[in-house]
C-alpha atoms as a PDB file:
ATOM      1  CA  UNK A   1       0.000   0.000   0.000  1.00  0.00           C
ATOM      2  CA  UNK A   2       1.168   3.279  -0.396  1.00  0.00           C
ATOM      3  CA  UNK A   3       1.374   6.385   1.946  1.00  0.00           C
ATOM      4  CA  UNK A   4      -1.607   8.095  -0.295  1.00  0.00           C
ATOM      5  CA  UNK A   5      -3.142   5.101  -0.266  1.00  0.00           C
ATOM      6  CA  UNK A   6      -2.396   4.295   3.843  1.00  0.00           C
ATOM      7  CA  UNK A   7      -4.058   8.033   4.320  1.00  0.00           C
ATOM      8  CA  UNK A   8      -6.947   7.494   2.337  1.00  0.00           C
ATOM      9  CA  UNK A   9      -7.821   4.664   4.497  1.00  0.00           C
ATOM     10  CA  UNK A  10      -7.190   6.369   7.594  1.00  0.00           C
ATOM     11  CA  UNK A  11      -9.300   9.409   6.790  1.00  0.00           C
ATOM     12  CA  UNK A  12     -12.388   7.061   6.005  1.00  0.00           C
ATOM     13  CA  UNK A  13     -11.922   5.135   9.209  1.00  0.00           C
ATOM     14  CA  UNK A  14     -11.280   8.604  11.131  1.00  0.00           C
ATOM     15  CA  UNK A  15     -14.726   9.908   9.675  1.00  0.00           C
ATOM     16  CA  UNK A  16     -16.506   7.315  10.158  1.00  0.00           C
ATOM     17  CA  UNK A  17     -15.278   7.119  14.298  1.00  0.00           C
ATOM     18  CA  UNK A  18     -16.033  10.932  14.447  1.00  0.00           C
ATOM     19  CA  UNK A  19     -19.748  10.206  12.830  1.00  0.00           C
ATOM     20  CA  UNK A  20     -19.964   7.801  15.956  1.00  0.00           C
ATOM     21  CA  UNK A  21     -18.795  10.253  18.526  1.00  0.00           C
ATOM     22  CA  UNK A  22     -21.148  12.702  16.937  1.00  0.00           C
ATOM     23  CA  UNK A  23     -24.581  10.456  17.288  1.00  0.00           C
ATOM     24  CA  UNK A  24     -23.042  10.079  20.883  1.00  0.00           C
ATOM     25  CA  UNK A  25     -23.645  14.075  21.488  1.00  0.00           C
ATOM     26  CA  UNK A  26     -19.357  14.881  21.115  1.00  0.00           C
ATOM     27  CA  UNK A  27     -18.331  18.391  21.400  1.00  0.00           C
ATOM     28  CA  UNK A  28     -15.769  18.112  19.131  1.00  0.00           C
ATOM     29  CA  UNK A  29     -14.146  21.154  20.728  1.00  0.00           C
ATOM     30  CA  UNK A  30     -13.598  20.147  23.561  1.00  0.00           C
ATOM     31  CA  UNK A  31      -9.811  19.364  24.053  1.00  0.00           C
ATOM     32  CA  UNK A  32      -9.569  15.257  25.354  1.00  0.00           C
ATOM     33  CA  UNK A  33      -6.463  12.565  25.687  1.00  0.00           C
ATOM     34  CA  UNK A  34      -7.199  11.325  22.104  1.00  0.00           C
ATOM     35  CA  UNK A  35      -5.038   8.076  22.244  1.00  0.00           C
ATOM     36  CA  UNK A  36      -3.036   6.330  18.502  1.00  0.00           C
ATOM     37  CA  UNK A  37      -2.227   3.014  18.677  1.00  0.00           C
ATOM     38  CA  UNK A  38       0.820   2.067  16.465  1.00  0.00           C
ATOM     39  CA  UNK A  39       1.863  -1.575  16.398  1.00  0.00           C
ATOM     40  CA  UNK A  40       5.426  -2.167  16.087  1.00  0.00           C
ATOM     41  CA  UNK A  41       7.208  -5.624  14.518  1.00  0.00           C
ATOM     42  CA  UNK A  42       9.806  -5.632  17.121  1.00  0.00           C
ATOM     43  CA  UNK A  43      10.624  -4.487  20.811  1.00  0.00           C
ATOM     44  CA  UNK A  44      13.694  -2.296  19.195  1.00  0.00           C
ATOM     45  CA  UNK A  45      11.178  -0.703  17.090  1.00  0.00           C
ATOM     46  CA  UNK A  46       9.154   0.498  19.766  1.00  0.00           C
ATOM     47  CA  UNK A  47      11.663   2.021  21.347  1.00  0.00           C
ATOM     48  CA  UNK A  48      12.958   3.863  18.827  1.00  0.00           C
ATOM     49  CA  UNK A  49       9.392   5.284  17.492  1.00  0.00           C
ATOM     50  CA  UNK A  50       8.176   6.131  21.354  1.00  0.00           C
ATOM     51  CA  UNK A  51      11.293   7.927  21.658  1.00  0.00           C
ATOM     52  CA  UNK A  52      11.175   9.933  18.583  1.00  0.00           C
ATOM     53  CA  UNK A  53       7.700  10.931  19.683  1.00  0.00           C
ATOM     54  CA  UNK A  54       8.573  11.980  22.936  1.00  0.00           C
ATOM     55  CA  UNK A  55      12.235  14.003  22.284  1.00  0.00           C
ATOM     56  CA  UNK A  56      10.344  16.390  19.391  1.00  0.00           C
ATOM     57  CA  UNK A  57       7.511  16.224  21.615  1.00  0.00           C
ATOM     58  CA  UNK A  58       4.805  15.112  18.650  1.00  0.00           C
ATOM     59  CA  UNK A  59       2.816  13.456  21.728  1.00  0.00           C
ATOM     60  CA  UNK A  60       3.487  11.432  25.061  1.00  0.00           C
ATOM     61  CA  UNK A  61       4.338   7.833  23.263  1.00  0.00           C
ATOM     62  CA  UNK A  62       4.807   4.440  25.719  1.00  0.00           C
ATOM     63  CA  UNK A  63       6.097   0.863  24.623  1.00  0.00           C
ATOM     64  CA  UNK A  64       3.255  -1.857  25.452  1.00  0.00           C
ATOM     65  CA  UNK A  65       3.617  -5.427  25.571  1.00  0.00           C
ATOM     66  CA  UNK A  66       6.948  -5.577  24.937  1.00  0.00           C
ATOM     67  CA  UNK A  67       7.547  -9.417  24.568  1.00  0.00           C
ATOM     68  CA  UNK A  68       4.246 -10.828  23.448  1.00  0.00           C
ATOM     69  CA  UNK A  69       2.994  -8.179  20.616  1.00  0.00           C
ATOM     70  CA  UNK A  70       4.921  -4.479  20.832  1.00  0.00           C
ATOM     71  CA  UNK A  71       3.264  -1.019  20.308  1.00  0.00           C
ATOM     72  CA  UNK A  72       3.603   2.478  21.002  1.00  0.00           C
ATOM     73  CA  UNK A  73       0.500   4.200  22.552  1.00  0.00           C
ATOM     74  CA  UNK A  74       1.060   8.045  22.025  1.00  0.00           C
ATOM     75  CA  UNK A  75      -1.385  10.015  23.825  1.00  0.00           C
ATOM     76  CA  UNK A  76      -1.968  13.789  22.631  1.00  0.00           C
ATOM     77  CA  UNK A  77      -4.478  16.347  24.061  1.00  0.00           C
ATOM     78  CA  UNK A  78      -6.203  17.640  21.748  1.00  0.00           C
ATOM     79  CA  UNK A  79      -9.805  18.528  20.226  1.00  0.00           C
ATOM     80  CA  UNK A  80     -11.182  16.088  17.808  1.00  0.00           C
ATOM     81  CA  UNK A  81     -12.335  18.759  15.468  1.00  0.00           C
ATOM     82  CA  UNK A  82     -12.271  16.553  11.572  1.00  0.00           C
ATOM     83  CA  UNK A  83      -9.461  19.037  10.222  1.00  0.00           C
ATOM     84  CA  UNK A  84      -6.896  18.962  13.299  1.00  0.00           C
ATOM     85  CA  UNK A  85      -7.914  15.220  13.767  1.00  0.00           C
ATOM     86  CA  UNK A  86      -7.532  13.823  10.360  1.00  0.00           C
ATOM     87  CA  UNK A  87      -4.087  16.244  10.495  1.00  0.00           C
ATOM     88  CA  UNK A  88      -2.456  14.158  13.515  1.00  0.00           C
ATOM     89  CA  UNK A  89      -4.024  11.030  12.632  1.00  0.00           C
ATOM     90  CA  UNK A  90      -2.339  11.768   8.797  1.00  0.00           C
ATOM     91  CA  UNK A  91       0.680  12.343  10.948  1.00  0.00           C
ATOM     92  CA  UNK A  92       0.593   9.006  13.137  1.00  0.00           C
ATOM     93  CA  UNK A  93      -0.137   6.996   9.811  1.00  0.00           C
ATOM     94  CA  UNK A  94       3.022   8.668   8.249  1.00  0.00           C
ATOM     95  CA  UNK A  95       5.153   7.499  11.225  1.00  0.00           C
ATOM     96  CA  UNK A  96       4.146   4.401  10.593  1.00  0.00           C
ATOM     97  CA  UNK A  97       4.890   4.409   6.988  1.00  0.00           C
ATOM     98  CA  UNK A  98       8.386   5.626   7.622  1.00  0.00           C
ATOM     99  CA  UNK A  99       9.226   2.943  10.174  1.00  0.00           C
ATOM    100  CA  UNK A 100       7.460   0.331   8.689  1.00  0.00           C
ATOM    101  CA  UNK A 101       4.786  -0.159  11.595  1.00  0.00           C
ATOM    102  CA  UNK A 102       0.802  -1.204  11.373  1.00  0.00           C
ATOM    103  CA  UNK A 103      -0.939   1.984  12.446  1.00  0.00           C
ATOM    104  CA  UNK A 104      -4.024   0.973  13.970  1.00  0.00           C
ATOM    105  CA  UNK A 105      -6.324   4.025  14.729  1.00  0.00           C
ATOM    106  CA  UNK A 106      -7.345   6.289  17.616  1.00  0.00           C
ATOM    107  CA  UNK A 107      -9.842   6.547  20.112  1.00  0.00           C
ATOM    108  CA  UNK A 108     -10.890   8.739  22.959  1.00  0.00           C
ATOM    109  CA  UNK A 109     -13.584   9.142  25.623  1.00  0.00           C
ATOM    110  CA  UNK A 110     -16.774  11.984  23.983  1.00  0.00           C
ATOM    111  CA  UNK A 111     -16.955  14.841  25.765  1.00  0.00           C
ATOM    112  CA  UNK A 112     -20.012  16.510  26.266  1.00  0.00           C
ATOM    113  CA  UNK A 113     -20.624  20.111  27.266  1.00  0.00           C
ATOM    114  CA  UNK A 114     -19.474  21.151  30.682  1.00  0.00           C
ATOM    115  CA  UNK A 115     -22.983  22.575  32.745  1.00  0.00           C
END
Protein backbone atom coordinates (compact mmCIF):
# COMPACT_ATOMS: atom_id res chain seq x y z
CA UNK A 1 0.00 0.00 0.00
CA UNK A 2 1.17 3.28 -0.40
CA UNK A 3 1.37 6.39 1.95
CA UNK A 4 -1.61 8.10 -0.30
CA UNK A 5 -3.14 5.10 -0.27
CA UNK A 6 -2.40 4.30 3.84
CA UNK A 7 -4.06 8.03 4.32
CA UNK A 8 -6.95 7.49 2.34
CA UNK A 9 -7.82 4.66 4.50
CA UNK A 10 -7.19 6.37 7.59
CA UNK A 11 -9.30 9.41 6.79
CA UNK A 12 -12.39 7.06 6.00
CA UNK A 13 -11.92 5.13 9.21
CA UNK A 14 -11.28 8.60 11.13
CA UNK A 15 -14.73 9.91 9.68
CA UNK A 16 -16.51 7.31 10.16
CA UNK A 17 -15.28 7.12 14.30
CA UNK A 18 -16.03 10.93 14.45
CA UNK A 19 -19.75 10.21 12.83
CA UNK A 20 -19.96 7.80 15.96
CA UNK A 21 -18.79 10.25 18.53
CA UNK A 22 -21.15 12.70 16.94
CA UNK A 23 -24.58 10.46 17.29
CA UNK A 24 -23.04 10.08 20.88
CA UNK A 25 -23.65 14.08 21.49
CA UNK A 26 -19.36 14.88 21.12
CA UNK A 27 -18.33 18.39 21.40
CA UNK A 28 -15.77 18.11 19.13
CA UNK A 29 -14.15 21.15 20.73
CA UNK A 30 -13.60 20.15 23.56
CA UNK A 31 -9.81 19.36 24.05
CA UNK A 32 -9.57 15.26 25.35
CA UNK A 33 -6.46 12.57 25.69
CA UNK A 34 -7.20 11.32 22.10
CA UNK A 35 -5.04 8.08 22.24
CA UNK A 36 -3.04 6.33 18.50
CA UNK A 37 -2.23 3.01 18.68
CA UNK A 38 0.82 2.07 16.47
CA UNK A 39 1.86 -1.57 16.40
CA UNK A 40 5.43 -2.17 16.09
CA UNK A 41 7.21 -5.62 14.52
CA UNK A 42 9.81 -5.63 17.12
CA UNK A 43 10.62 -4.49 20.81
CA UNK A 44 13.69 -2.30 19.20
CA UNK A 45 11.18 -0.70 17.09
CA UNK A 46 9.15 0.50 19.77
CA UNK A 47 11.66 2.02 21.35
CA UNK A 48 12.96 3.86 18.83
CA UNK A 49 9.39 5.28 17.49
CA UNK A 50 8.18 6.13 21.35
CA UNK A 51 11.29 7.93 21.66
CA UNK A 52 11.17 9.93 18.58
CA UNK A 53 7.70 10.93 19.68
CA UNK A 54 8.57 11.98 22.94
CA UNK A 55 12.24 14.00 22.28
CA UNK A 56 10.34 16.39 19.39
CA UNK A 57 7.51 16.22 21.62
CA UNK A 58 4.81 15.11 18.65
CA UNK A 59 2.82 13.46 21.73
CA UNK A 60 3.49 11.43 25.06
CA UNK A 61 4.34 7.83 23.26
CA UNK A 62 4.81 4.44 25.72
CA UNK A 63 6.10 0.86 24.62
CA UNK A 64 3.26 -1.86 25.45
CA UNK A 65 3.62 -5.43 25.57
CA UNK A 66 6.95 -5.58 24.94
CA UNK A 67 7.55 -9.42 24.57
CA UNK A 68 4.25 -10.83 23.45
CA UNK A 69 2.99 -8.18 20.62
CA UNK A 70 4.92 -4.48 20.83
CA UNK A 71 3.26 -1.02 20.31
CA UNK A 72 3.60 2.48 21.00
CA UNK A 73 0.50 4.20 22.55
CA UNK A 74 1.06 8.05 22.03
CA UNK A 75 -1.39 10.01 23.82
CA UNK A 76 -1.97 13.79 22.63
CA UNK A 77 -4.48 16.35 24.06
CA UNK A 78 -6.20 17.64 21.75
CA UNK A 79 -9.81 18.53 20.23
CA UNK A 80 -11.18 16.09 17.81
CA UNK A 81 -12.33 18.76 15.47
CA UNK A 82 -12.27 16.55 11.57
CA UNK A 83 -9.46 19.04 10.22
CA UNK A 84 -6.90 18.96 13.30
CA UNK A 85 -7.91 15.22 13.77
CA UNK A 86 -7.53 13.82 10.36
CA UNK A 87 -4.09 16.24 10.49
CA UNK A 88 -2.46 14.16 13.52
CA UNK A 89 -4.02 11.03 12.63
CA UNK A 90 -2.34 11.77 8.80
CA UNK A 91 0.68 12.34 10.95
CA UNK A 92 0.59 9.01 13.14
CA UNK A 93 -0.14 7.00 9.81
CA UNK A 94 3.02 8.67 8.25
CA UNK A 95 5.15 7.50 11.22
CA UNK A 96 4.15 4.40 10.59
CA UNK A 97 4.89 4.41 6.99
CA UNK A 98 8.39 5.63 7.62
CA UNK A 99 9.23 2.94 10.17
CA UNK A 100 7.46 0.33 8.69
CA UNK A 101 4.79 -0.16 11.59
CA UNK A 102 0.80 -1.20 11.37
CA UNK A 103 -0.94 1.98 12.45
CA UNK A 104 -4.02 0.97 13.97
CA UNK A 105 -6.32 4.02 14.73
CA UNK A 106 -7.35 6.29 17.62
CA UNK A 107 -9.84 6.55 20.11
CA UNK A 108 -10.89 8.74 22.96
CA UNK A 109 -13.58 9.14 25.62
CA UNK A 110 -16.77 11.98 23.98
CA UNK A 111 -16.96 14.84 25.77
CA UNK A 112 -20.01 16.51 26.27
CA UNK A 113 -20.62 20.11 27.27
CA UNK A 114 -19.47 21.15 30.68
CA UNK A 115 -22.98 22.58 32.74
Amino acid sequence: MTVVETLMEAAVADVELLRRLDSQGDRFGLPRDVEFLLRCPTAEKAEIVASFINEYQYGVAVEQDLETSPSVLVTVHMPIEQHALLAVSGFMACVCELYGLDYDGWGCVAQSART
